[in-house]
PDB file of N, CA and C in Angstrom:
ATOM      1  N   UNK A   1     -45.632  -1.204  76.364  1.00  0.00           N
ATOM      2  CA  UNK A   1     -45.423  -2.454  75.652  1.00  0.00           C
ATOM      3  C   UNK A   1     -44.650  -3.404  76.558  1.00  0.00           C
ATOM      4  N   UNK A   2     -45.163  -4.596  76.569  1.00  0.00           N
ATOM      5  CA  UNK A   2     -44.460  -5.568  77.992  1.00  0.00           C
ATOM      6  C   UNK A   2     -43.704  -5.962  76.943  1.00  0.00           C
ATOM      7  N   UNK A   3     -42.206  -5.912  77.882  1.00  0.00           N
ATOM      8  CA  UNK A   3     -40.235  -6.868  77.367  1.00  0.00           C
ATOM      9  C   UNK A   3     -41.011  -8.108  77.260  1.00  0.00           C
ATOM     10  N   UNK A   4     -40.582  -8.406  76.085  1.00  0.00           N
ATOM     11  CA  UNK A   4     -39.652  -9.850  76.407  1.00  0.00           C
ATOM     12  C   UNK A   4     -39.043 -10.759  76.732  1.00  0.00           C
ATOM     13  N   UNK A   5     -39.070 -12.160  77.656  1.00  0.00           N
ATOM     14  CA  UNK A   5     -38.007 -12.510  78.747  1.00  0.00           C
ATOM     15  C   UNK A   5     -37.159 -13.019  77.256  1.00  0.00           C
ATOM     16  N   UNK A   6     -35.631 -12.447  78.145  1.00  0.00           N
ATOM     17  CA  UNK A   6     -34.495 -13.185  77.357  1.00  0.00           C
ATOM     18  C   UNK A   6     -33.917 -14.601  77.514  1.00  0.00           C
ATOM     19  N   UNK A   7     -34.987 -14.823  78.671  1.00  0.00           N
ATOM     20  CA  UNK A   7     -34.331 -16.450  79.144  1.00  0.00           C
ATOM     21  C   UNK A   7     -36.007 -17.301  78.994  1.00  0.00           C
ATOM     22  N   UNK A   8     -35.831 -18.712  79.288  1.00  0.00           N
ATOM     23  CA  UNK A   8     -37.033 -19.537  78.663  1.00  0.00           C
ATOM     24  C   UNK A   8     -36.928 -20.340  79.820  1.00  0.00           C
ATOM     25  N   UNK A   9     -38.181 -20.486  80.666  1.00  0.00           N
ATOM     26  CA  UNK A   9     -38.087 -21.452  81.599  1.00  0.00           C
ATOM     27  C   UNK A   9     -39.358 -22.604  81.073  1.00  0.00           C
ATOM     28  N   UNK A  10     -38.766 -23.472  81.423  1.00  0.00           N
ATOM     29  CA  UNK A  10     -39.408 -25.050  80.829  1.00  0.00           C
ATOM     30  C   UNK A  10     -40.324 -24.868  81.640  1.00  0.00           C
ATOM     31  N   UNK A  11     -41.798 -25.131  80.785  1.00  0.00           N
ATOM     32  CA  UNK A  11     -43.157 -25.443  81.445  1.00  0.00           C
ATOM     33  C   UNK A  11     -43.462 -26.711  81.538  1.00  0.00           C
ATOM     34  N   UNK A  12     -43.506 -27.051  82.075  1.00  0.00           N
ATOM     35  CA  UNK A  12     -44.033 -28.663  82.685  1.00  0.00           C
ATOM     36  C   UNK A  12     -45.625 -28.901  81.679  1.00  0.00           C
ATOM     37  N   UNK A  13     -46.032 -27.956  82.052  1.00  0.00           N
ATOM     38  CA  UNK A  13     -47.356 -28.056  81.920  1.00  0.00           C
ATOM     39  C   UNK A  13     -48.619 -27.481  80.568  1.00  0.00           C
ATOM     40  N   UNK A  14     -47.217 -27.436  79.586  1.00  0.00           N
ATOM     41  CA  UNK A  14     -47.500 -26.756  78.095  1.00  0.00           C
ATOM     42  C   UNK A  14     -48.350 -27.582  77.581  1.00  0.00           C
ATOM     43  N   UNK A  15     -48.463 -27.443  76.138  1.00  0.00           N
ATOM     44  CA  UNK A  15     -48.882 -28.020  75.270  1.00  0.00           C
ATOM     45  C   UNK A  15     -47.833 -27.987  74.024  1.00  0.00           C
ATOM     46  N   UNK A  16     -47.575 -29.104  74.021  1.00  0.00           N
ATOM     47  CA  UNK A  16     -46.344 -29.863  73.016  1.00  0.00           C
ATOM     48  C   UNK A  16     -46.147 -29.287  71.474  1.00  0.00           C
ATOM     49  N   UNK A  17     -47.528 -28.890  71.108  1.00  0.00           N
ATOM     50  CA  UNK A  17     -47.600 -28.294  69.918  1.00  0.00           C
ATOM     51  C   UNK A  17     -47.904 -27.104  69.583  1.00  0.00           C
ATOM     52  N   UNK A  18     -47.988 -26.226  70.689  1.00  0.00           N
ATOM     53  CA  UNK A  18     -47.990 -24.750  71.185  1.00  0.00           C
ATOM     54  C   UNK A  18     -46.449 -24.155  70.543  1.00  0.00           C
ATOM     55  N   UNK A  19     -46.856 -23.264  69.509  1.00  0.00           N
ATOM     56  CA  UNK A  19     -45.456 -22.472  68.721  1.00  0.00           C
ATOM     57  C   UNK A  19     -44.585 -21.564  69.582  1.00  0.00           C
ATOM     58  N   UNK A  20     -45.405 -21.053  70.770  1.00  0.00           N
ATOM     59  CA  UNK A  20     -44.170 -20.185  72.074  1.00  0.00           C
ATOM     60  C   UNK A  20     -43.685 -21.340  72.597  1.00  0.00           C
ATOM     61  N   UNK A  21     -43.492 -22.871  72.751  1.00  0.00           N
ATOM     62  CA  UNK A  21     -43.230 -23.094  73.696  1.00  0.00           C
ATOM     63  C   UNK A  21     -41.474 -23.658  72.867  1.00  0.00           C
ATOM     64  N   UNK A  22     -40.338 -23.807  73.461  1.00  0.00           N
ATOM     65  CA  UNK A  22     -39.341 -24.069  72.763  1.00  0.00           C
ATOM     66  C   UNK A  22     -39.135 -25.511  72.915  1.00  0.00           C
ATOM     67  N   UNK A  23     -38.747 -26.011  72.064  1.00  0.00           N
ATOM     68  CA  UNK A  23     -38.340 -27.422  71.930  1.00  0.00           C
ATOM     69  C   UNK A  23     -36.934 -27.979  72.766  1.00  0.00           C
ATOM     70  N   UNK A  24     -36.843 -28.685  74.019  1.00  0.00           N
ATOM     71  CA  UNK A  24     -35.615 -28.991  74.513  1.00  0.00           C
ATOM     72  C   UNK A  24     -35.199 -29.738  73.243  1.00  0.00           C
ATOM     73  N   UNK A  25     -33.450 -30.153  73.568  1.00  0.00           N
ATOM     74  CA  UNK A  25     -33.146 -30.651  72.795  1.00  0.00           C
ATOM     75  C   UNK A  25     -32.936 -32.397  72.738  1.00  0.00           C
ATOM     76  N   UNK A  26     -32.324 -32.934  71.946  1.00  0.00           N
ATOM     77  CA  UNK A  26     -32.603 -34.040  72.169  1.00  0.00           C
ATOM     78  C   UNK A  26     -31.387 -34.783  72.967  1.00  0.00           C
ATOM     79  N   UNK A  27     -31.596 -35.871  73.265  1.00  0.00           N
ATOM     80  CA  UNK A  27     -30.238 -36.058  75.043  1.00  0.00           C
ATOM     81  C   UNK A  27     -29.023 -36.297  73.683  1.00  0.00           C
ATOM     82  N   UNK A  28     -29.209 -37.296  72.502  1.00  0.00           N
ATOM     83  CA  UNK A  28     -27.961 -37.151  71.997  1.00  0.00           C
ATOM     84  C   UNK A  28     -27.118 -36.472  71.001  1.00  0.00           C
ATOM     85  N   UNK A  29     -28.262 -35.366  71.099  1.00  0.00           N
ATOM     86  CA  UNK A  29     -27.634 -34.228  69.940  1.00  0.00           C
ATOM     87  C   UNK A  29     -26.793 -33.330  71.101  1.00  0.00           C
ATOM     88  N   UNK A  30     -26.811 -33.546  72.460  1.00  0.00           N
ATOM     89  CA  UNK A  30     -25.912 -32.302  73.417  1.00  0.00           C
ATOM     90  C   UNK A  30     -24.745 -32.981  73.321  1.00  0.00           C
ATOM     91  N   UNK A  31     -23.756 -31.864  73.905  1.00  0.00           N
ATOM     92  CA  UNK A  31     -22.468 -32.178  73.495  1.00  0.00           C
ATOM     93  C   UNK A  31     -22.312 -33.698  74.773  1.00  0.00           C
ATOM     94  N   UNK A  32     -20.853 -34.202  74.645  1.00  0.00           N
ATOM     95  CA  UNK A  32     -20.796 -35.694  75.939  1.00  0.00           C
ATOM     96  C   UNK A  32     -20.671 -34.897  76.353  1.00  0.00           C
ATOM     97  N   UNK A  33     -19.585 -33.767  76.893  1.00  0.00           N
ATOM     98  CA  UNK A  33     -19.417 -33.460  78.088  1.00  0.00           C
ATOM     99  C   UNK A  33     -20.811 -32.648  78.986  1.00  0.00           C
ATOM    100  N   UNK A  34     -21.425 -32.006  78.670  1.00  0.00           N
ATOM    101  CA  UNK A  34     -23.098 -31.340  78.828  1.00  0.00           C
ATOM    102  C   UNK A  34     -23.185 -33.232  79.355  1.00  0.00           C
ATOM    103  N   UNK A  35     -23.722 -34.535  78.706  1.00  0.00           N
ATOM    104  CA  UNK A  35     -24.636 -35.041  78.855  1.00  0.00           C
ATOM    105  C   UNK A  35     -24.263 -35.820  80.489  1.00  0.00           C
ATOM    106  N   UNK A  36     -22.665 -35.644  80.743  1.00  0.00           N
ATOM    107  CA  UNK A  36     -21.560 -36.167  81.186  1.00  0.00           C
ATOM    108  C   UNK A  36     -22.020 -35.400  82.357  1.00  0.00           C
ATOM    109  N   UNK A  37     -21.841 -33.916  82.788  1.00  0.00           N
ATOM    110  CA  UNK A  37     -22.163 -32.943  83.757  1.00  0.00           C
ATOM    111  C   UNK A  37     -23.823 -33.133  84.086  1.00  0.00           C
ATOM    112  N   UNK A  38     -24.616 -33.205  83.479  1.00  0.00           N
ATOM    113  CA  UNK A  38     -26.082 -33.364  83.385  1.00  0.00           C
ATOM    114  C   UNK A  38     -25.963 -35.197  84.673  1.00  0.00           C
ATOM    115  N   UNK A  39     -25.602 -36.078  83.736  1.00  0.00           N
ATOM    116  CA  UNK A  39     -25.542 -37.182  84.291  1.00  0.00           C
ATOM    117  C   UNK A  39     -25.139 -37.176  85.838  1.00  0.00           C
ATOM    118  N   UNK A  40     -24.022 -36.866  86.315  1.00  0.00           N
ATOM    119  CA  UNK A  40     -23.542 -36.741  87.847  1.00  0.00           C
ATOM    120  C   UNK A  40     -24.283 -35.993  88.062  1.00  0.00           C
ATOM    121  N   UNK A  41     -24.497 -34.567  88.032  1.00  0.00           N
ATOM    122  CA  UNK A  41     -25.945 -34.112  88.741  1.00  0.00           C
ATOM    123  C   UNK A  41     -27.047 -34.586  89.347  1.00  0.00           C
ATOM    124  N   UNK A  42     -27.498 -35.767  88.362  1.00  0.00           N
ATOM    125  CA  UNK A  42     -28.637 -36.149  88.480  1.00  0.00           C
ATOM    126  C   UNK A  42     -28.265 -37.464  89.614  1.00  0.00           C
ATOM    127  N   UNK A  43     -27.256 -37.955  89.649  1.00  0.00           N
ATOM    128  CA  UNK A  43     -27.037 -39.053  90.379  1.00  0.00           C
ATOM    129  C   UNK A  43     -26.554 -38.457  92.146  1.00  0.00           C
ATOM    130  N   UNK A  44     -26.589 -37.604  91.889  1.00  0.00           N
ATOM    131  CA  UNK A  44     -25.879 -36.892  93.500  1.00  0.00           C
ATOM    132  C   UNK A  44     -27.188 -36.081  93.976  1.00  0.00           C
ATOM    133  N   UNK A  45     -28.164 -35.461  92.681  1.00  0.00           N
ATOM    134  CA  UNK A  45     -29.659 -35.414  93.257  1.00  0.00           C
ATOM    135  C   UNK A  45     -30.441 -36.650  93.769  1.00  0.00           C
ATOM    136  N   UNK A  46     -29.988 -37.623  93.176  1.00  0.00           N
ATOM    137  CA  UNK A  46     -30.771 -38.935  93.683  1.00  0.00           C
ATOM    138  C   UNK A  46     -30.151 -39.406  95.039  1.00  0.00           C
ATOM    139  N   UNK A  47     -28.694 -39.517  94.532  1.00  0.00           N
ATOM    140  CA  UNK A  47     -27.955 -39.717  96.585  1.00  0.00           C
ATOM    141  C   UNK A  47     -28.633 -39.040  97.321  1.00  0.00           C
ATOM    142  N   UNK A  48     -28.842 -38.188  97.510  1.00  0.00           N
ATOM    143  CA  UNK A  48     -29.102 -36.657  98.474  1.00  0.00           C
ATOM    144  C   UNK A  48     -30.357 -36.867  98.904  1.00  0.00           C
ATOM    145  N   UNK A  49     -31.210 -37.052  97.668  1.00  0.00           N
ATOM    146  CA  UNK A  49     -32.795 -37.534  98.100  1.00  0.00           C
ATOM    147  C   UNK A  49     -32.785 -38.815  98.873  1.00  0.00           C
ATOM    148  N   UNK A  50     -32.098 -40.148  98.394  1.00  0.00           N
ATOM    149  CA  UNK A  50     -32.307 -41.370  99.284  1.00  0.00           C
ATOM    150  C   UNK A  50     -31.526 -41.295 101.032  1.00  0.00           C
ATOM    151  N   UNK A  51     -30.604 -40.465 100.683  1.00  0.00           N
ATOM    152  CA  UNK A  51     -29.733 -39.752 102.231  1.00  0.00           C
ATOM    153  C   UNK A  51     -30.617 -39.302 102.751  1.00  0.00           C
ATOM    154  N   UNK A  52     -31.552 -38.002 102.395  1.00  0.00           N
ATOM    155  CA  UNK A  52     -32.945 -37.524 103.435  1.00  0.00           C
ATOM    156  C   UNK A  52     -33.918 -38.423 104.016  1.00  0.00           C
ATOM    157  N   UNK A  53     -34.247 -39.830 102.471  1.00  0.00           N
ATOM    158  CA  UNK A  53     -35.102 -40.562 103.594  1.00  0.00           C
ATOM    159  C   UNK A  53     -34.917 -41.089 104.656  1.00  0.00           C
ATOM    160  N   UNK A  54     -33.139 -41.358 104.968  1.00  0.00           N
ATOM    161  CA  UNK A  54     -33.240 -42.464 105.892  1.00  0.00           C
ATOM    162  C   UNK A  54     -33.344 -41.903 107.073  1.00  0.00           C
ATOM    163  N   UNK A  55     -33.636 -43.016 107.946  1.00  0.00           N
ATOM    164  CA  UNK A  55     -33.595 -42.528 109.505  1.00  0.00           C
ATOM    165  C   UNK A  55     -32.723 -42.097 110.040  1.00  0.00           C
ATOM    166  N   UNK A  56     -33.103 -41.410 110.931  1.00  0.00           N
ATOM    167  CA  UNK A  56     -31.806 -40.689 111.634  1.00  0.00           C
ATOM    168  C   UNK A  56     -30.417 -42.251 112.392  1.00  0.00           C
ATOM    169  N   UNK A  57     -30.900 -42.888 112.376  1.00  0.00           N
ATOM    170  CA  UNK A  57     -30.125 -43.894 112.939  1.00  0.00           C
ATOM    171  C   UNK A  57     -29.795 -44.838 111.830  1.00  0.00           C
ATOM    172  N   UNK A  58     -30.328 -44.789 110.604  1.00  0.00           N
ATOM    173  CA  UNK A  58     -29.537 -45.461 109.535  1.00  0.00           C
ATOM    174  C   UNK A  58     -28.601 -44.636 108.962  1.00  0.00           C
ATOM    175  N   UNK A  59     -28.385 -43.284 109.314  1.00  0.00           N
ATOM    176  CA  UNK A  59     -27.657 -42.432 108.950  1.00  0.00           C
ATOM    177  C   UNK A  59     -26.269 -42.466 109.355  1.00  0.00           C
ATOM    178  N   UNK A  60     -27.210 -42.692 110.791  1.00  0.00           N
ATOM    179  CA  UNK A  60     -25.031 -42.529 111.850  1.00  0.00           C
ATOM    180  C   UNK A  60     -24.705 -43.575 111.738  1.00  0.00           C
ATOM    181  N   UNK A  61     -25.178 -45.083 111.427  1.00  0.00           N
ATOM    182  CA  UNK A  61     -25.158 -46.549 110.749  1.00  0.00           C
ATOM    183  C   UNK A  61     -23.798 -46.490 109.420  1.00  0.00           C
ATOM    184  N   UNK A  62     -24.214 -45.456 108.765  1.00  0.00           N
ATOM    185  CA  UNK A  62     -23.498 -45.751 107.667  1.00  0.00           C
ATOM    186  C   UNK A  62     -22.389 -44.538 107.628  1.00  0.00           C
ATOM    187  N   UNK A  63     -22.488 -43.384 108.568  1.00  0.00           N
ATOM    188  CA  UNK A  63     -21.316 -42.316 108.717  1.00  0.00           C
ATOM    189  C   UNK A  63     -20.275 -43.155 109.233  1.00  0.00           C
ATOM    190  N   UNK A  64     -20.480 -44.099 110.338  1.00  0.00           N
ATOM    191  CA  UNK A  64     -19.881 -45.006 110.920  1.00  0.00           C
ATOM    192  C   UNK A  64     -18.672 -45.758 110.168  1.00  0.00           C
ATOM    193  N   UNK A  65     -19.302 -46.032 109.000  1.00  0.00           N
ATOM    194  CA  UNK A  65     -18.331 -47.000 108.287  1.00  0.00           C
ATOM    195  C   UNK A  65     -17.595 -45.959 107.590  1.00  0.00           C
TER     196      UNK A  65
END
């Protein structure tokens, strides 16, 4: 008999009205501090990504300052 996973990883690629799939929750039913930790995350994933695009010489441009 195949376990059960005890943990739920978000499918991108479900179907919305599919009864296995779990419902995230909604952004303002999480607690502030969750939406607070969630928020800087996401803004230091976005730094990090626009930091990789730049050129190597817009880089040492702005270490500079």
């Amino acid at each position: 008999m195949p376990r059960k996973p005890t943990t739920y990883q978000f499918d991108l690629f479900s179907k919305p009205d599919d009864a296995e799939t779990m419902q995230t929750p909604r952004w303002q039913t999480l607690p502030a501090e969750t939406r607070q930790s969630v928020t800087k995350l996401m803004v230091s994933l976005i730094l990090d990504h626009v930091e990789d695009m730049r050129s190597p010489g817009e880089r040492e441009a702005r270490d500079d300052e």
